[in-house]
PDB file of N, CA and C in Angstrom:
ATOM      1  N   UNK A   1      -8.886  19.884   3.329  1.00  0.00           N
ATOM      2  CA  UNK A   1      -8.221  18.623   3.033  1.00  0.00           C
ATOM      3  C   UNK A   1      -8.620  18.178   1.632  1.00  0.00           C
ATOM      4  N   UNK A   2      -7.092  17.801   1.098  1.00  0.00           N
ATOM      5  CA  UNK A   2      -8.081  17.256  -0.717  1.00  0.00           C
ATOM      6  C   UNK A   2      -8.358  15.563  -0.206  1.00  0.00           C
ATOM      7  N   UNK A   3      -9.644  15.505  -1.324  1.00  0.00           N
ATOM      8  CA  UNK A   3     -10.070  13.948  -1.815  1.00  0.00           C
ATOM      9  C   UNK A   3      -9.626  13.259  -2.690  1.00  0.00           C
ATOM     10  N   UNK A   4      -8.644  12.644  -2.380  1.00  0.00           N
ATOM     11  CA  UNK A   4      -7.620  11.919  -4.057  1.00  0.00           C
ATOM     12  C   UNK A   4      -8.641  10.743  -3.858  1.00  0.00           C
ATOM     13  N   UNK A   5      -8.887  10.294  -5.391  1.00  0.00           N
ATOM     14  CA  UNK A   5      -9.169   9.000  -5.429  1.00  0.00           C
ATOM     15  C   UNK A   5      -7.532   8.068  -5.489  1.00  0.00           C
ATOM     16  N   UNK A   6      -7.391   7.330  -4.897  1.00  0.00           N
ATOM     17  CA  UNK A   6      -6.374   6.273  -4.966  1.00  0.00           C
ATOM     18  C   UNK A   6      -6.858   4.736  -5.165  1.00  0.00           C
ATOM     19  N   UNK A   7      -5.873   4.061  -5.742  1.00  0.00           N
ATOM     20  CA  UNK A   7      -5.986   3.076  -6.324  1.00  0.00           C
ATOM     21  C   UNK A   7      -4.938   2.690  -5.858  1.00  0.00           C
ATOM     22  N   UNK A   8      -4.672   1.345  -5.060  1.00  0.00           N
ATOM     23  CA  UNK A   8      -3.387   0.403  -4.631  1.00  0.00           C
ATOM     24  C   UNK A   8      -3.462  -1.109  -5.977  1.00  0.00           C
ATOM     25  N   UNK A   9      -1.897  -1.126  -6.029  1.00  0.00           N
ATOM     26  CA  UNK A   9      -2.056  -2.086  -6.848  1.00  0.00           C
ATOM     27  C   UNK A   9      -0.672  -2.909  -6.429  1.00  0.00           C
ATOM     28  N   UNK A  10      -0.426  -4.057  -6.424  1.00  0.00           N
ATOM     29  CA  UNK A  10       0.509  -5.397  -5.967  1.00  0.00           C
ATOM     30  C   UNK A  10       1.050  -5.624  -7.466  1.00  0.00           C
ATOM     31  N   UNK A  11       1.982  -4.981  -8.557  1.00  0.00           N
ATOM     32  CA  UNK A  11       2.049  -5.626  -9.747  1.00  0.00           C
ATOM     33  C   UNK A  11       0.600  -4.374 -10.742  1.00  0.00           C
ATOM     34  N   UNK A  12      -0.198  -5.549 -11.201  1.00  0.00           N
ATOM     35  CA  UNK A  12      -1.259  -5.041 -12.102  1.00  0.00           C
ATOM     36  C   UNK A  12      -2.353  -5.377 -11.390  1.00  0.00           C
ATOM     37  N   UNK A  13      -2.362  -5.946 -10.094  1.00  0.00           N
ATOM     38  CA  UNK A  13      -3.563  -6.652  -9.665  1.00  0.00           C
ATOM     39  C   UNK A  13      -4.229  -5.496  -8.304  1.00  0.00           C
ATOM     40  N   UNK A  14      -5.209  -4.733  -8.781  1.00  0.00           N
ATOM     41  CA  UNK A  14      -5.598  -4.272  -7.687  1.00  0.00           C
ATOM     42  C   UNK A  14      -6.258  -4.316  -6.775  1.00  0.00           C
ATOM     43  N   UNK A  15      -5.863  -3.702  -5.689  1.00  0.00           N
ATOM     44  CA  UNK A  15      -5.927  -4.284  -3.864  1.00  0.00           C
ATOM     45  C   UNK A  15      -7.253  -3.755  -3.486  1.00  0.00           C
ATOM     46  N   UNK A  16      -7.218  -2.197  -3.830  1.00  0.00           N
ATOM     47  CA  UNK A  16      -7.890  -1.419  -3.020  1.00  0.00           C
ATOM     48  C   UNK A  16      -8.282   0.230  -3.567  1.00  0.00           C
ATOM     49  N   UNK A  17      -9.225   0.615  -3.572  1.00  0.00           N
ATOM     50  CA  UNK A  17      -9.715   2.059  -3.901  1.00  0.00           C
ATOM     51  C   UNK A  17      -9.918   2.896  -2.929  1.00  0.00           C
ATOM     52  N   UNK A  18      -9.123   3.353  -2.611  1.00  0.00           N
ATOM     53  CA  UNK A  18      -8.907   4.553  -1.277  1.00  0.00           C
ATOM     54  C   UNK A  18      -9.881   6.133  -2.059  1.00  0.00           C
ATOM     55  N   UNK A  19     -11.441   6.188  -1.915  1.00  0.00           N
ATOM     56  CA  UNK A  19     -11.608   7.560  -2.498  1.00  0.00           C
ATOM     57  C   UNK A  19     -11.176   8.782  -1.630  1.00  0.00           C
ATOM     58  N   UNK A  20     -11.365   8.419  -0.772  1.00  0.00           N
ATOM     59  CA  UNK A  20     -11.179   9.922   0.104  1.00  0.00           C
ATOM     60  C   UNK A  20      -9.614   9.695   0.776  1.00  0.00           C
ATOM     61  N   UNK A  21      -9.067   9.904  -0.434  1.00  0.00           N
ATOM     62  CA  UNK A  21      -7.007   9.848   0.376  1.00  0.00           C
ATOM     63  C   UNK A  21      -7.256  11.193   0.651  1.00  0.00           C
ATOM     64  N   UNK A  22      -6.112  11.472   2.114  1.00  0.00           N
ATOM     65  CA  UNK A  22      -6.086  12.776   1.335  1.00  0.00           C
ATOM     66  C   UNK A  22      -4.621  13.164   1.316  1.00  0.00           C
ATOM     67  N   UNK A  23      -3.752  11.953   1.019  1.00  0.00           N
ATOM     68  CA  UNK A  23      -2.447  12.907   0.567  1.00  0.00           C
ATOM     69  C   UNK A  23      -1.862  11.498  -0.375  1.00  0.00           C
ATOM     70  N   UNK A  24      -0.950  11.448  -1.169  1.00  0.00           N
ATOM     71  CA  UNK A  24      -0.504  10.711  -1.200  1.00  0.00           C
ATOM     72  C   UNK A  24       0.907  10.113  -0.801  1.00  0.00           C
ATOM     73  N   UNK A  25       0.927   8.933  -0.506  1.00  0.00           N
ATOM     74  CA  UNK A  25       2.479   8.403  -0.066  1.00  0.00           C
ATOM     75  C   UNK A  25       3.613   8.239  -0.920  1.00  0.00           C
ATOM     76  N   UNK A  26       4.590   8.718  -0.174  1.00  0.00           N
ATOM     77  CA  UNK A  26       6.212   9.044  -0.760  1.00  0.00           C
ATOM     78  C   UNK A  26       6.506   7.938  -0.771  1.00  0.00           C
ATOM     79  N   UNK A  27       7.371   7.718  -2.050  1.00  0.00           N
ATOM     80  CA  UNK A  27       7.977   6.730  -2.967  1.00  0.00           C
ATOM     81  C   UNK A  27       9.071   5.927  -1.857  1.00  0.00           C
ATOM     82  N   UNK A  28       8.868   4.804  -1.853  1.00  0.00           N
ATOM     83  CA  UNK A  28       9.691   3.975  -0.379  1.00  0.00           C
ATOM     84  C   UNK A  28       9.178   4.003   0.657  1.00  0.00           C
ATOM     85  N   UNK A  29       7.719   4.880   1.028  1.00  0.00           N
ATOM     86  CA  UNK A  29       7.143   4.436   2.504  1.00  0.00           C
ATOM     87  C   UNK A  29       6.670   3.014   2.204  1.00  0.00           C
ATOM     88  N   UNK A  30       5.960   2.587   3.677  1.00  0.00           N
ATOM     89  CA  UNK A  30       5.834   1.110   3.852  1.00  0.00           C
ATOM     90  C   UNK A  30       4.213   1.397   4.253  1.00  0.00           C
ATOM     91  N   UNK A  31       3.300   0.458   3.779  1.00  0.00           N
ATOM     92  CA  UNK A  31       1.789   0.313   3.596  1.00  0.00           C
ATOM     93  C   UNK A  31       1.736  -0.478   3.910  1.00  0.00           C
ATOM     94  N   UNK A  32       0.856  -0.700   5.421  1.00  0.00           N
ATOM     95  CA  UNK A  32       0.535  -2.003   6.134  1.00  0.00           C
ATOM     96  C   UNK A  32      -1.065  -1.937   5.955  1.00  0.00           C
ATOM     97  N   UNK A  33      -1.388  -3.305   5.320  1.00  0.00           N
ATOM     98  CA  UNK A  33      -2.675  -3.815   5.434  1.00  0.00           C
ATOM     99  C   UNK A  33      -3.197  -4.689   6.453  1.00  0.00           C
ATOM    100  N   UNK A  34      -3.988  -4.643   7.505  1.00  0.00           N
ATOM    101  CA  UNK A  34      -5.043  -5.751   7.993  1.00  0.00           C
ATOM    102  C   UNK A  34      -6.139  -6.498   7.084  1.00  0.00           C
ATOM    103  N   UNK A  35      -6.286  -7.744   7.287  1.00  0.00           N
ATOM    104  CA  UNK A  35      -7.166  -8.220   6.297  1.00  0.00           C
ATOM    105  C   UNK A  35      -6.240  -9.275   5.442  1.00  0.00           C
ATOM    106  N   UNK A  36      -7.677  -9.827   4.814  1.00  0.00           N
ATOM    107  CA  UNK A  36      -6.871 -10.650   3.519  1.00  0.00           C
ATOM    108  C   UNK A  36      -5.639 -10.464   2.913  1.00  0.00           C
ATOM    109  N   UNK A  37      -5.581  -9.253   2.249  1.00  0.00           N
ATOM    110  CA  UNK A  37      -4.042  -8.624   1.802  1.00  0.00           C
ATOM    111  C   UNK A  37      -3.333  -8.212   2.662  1.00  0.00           C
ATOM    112  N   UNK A  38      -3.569  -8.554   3.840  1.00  0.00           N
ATOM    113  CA  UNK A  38      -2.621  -8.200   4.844  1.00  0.00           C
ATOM    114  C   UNK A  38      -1.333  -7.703   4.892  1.00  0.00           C
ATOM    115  N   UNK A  39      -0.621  -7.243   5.057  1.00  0.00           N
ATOM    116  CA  UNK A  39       1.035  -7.400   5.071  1.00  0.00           C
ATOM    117  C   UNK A  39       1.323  -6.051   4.953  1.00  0.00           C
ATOM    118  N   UNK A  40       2.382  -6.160   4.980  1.00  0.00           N
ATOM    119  CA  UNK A  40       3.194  -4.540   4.700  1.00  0.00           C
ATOM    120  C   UNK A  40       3.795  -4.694   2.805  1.00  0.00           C
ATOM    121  N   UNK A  41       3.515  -3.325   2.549  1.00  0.00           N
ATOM    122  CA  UNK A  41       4.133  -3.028   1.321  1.00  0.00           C
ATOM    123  C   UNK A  41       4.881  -1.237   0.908  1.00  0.00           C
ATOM    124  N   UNK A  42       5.760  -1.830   0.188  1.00  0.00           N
ATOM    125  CA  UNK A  42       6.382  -0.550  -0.408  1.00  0.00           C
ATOM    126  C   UNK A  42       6.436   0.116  -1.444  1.00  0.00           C
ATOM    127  N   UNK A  43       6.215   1.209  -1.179  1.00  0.00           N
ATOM    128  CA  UNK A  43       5.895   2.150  -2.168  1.00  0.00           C
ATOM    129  C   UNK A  43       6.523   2.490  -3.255  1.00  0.00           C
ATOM    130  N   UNK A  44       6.667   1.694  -4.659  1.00  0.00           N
ATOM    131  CA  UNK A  44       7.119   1.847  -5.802  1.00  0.00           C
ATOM    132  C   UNK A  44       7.224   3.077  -6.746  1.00  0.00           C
ATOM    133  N   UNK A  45       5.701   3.050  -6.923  1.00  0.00           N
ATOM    134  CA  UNK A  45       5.557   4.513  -7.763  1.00  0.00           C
ATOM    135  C   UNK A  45       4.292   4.829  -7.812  1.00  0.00           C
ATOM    136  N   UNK A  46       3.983   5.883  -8.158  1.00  0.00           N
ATOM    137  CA  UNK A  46       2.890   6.922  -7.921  1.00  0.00           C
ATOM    138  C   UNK A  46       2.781   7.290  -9.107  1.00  0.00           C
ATOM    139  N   UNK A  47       1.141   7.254  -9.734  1.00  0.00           N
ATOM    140  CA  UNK A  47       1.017   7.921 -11.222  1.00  0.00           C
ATOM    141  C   UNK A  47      -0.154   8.117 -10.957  1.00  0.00           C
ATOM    142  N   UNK A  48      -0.122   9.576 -11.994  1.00  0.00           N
ATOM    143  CA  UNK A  48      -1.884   9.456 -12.097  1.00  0.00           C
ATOM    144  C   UNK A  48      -2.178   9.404 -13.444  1.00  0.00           C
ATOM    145  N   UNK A  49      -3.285   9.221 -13.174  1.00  0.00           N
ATOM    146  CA  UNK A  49      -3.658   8.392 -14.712  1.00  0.00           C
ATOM    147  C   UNK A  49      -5.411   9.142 -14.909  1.00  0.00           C
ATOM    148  N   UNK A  50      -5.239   9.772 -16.144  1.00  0.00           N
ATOM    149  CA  UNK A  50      -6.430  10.379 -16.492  1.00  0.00           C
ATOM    150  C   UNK A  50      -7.304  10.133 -17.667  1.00  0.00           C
ATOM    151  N   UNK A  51      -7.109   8.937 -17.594  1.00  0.00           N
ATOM    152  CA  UNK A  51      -8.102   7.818 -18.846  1.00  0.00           C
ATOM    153  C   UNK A  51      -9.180   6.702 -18.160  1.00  0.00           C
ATOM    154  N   UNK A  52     -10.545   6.898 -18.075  1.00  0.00           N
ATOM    155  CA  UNK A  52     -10.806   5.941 -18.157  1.00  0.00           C
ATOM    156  C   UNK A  52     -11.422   4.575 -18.423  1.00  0.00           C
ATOM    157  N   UNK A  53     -10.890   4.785 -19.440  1.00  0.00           N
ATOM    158  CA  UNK A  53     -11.201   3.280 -20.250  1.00  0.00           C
ATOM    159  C   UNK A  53      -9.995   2.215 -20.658  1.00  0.00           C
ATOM    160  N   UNK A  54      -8.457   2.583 -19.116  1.00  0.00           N
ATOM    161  CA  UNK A  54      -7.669   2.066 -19.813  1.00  0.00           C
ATOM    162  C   UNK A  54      -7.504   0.867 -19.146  1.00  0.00           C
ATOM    163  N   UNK A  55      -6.159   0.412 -19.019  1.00  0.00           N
ATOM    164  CA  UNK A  55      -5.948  -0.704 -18.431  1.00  0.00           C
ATOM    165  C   UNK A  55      -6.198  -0.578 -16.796  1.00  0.00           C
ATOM    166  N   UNK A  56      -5.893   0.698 -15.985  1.00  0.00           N
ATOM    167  CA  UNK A  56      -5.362   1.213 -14.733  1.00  0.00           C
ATOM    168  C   UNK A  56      -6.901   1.787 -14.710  1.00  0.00           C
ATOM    169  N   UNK A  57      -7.427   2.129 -13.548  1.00  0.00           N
ATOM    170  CA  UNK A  57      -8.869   2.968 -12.801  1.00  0.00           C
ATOM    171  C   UNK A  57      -7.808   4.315 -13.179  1.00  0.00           C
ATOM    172  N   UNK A  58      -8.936   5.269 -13.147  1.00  0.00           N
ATOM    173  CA  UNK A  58      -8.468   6.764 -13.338  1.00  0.00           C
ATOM    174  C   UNK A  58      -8.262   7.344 -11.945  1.00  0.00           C
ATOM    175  N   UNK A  59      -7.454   8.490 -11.354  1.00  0.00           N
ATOM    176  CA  UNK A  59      -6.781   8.537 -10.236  1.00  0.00           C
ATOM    177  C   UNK A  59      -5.884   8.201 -10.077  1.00  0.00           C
ATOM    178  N   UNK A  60      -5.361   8.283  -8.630  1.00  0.00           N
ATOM    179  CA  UNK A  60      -3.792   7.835  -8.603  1.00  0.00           C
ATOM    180  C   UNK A  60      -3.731   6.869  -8.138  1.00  0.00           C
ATOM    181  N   UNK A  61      -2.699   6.013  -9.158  1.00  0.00           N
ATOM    182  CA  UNK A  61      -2.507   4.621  -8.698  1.00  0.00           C
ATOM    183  C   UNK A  61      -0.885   4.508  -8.310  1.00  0.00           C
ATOM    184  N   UNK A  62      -1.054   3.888  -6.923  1.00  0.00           N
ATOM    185  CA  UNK A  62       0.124   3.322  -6.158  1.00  0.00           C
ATOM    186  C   UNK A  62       0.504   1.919  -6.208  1.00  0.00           C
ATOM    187  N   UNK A  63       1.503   1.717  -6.975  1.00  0.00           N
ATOM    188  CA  UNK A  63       2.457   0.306  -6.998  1.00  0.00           C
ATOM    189  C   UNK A  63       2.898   0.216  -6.149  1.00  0.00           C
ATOM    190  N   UNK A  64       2.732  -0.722  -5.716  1.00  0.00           N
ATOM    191  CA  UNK A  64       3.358  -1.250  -4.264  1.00  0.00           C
ATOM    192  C   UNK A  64       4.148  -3.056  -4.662  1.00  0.00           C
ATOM    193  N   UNK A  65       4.807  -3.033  -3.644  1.00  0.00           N
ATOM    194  CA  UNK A  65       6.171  -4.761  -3.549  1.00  0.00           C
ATOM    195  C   UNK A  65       5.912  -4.892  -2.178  1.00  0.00           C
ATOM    196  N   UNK A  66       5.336  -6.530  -2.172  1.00  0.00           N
ATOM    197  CA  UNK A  66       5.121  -6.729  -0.680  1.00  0.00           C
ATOM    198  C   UNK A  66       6.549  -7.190  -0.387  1.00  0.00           C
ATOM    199  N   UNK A  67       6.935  -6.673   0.930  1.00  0.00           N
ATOM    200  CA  UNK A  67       7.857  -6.890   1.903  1.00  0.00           C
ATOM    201  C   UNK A  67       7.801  -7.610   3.175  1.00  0.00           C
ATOM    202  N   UNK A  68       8.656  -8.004   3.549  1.00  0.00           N
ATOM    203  CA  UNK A  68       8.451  -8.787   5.076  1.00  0.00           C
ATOM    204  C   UNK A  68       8.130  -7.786   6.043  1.00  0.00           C
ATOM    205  N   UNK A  69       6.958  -8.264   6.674  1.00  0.00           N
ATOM    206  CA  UNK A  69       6.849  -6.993   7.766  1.00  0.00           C
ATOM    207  C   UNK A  69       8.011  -7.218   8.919  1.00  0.00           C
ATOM    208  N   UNK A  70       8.658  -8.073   9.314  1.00  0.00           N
ATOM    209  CA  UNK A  70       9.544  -8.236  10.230  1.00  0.00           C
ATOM    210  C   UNK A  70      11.061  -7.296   9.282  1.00  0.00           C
ATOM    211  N   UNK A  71      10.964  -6.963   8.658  1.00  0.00           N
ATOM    212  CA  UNK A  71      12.240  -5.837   8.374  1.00  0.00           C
ATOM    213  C   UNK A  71      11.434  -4.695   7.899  1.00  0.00           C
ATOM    214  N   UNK A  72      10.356  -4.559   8.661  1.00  0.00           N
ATOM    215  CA  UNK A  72      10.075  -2.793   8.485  1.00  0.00           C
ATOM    216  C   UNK A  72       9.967  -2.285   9.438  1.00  0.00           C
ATOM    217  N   UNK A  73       9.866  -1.108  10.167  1.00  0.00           N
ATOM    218  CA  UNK A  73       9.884  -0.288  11.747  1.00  0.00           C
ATOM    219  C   UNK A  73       8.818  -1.420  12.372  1.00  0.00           C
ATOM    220  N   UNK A  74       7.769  -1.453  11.478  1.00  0.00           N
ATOM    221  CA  UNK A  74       6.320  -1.967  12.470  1.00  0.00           C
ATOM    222  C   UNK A  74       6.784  -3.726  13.237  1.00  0.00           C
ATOM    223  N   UNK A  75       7.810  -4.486  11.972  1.00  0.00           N
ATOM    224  CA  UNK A  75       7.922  -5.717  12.762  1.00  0.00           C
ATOM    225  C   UNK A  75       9.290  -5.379  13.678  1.00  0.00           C
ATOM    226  N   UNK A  76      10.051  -4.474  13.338  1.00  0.00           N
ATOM    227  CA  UNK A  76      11.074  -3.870  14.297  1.00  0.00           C
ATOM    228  C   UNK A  76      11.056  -3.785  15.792  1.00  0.00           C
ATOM    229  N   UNK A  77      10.049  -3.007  15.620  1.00  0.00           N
ATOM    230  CA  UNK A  77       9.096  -2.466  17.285  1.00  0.00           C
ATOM    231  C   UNK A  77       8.430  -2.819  17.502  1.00  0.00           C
ATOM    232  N   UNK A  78       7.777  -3.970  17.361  1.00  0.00           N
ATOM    233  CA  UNK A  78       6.359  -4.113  17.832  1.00  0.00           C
ATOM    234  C   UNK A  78       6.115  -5.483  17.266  1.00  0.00           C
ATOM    235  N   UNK A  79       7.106  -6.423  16.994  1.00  0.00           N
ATOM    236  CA  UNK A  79       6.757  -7.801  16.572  1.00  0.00           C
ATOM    237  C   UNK A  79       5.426  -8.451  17.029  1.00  0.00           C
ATOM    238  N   UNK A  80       5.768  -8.416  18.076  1.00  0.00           N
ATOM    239  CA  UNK A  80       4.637  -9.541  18.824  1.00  0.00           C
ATOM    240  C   UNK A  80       2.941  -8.720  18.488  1.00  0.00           C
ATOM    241  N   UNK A  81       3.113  -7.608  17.590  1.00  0.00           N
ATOM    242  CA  UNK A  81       1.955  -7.513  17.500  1.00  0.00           C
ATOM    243  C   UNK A  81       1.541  -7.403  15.467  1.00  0.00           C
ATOM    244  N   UNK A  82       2.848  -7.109  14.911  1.00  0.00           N
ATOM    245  CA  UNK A  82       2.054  -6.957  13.416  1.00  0.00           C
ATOM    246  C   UNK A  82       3.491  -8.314  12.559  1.00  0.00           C
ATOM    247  N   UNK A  83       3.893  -9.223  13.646  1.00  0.00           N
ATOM    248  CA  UNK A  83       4.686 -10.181  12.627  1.00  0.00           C
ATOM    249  C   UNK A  83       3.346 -11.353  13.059  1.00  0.00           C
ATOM    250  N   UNK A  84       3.836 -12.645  11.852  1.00  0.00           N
ATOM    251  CA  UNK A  84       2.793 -13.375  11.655  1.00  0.00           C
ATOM    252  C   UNK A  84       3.353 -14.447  13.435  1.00  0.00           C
ATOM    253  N   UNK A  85       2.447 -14.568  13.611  1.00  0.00           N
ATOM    254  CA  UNK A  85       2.046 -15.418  14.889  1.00  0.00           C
ATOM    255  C   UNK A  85       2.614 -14.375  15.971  1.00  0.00           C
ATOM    256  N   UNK A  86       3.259 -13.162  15.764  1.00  0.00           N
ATOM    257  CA  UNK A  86       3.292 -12.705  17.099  1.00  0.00           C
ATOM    258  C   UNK A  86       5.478 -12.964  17.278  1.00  0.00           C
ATOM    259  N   UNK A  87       5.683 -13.746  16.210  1.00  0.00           N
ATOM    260  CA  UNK A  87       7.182 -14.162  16.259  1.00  0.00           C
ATOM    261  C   UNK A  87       8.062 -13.340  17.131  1.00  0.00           C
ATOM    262  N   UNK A  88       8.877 -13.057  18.297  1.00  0.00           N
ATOM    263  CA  UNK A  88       9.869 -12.748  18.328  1.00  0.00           C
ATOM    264  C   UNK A  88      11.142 -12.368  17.411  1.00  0.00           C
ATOM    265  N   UNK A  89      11.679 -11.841  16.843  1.00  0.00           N
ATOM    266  CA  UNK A  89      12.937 -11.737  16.147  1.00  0.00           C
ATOM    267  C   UNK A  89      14.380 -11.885  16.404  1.00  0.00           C
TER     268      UNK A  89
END
């Protein structure tokens, strides 16, 4: 199995340092967080970046656009457990 370092980022603001990825995610999957950053997000673009002293951590960094989790499979199927309060749809 490879060890990608990954880097999640919302915009320029980053979320999270995934060292031991071991694949990375296709452009339009959906990334659900528990926690503070909670939510579901989608997968923009994928770069890797082999500088580091730049603006971006070195590794691959994933842009992500938060989305409503109630229009992704997870609030689809399973509302009452990953929409906020449990909502019905």
């Amino acid at each position: 199995m490879n060890n990608l370092i990954m880097n999640l980022y919302e915009g320029t603001r980053h979320i999270e340092t995934l060292e031991y990825a071991g694949a990375l995610p296709p452009l339009g999957s959906i990334y659900f967080r528990e926690g503070t950053d909670g939510g579901a997000y989608k997968v923009e673009s994928v770069v890797y970046i082999d500088a580091k002293h730049g603006g971006f951590t070195h590794g691959w960094a994933v842009f992500l656009k938060r989305v409503p989790v109630e229009e992704t499979p997870l609030g689809i199927y399973d509302p009452g457990y990953y929409t906020p309060d449990g909502a019905e749809l």
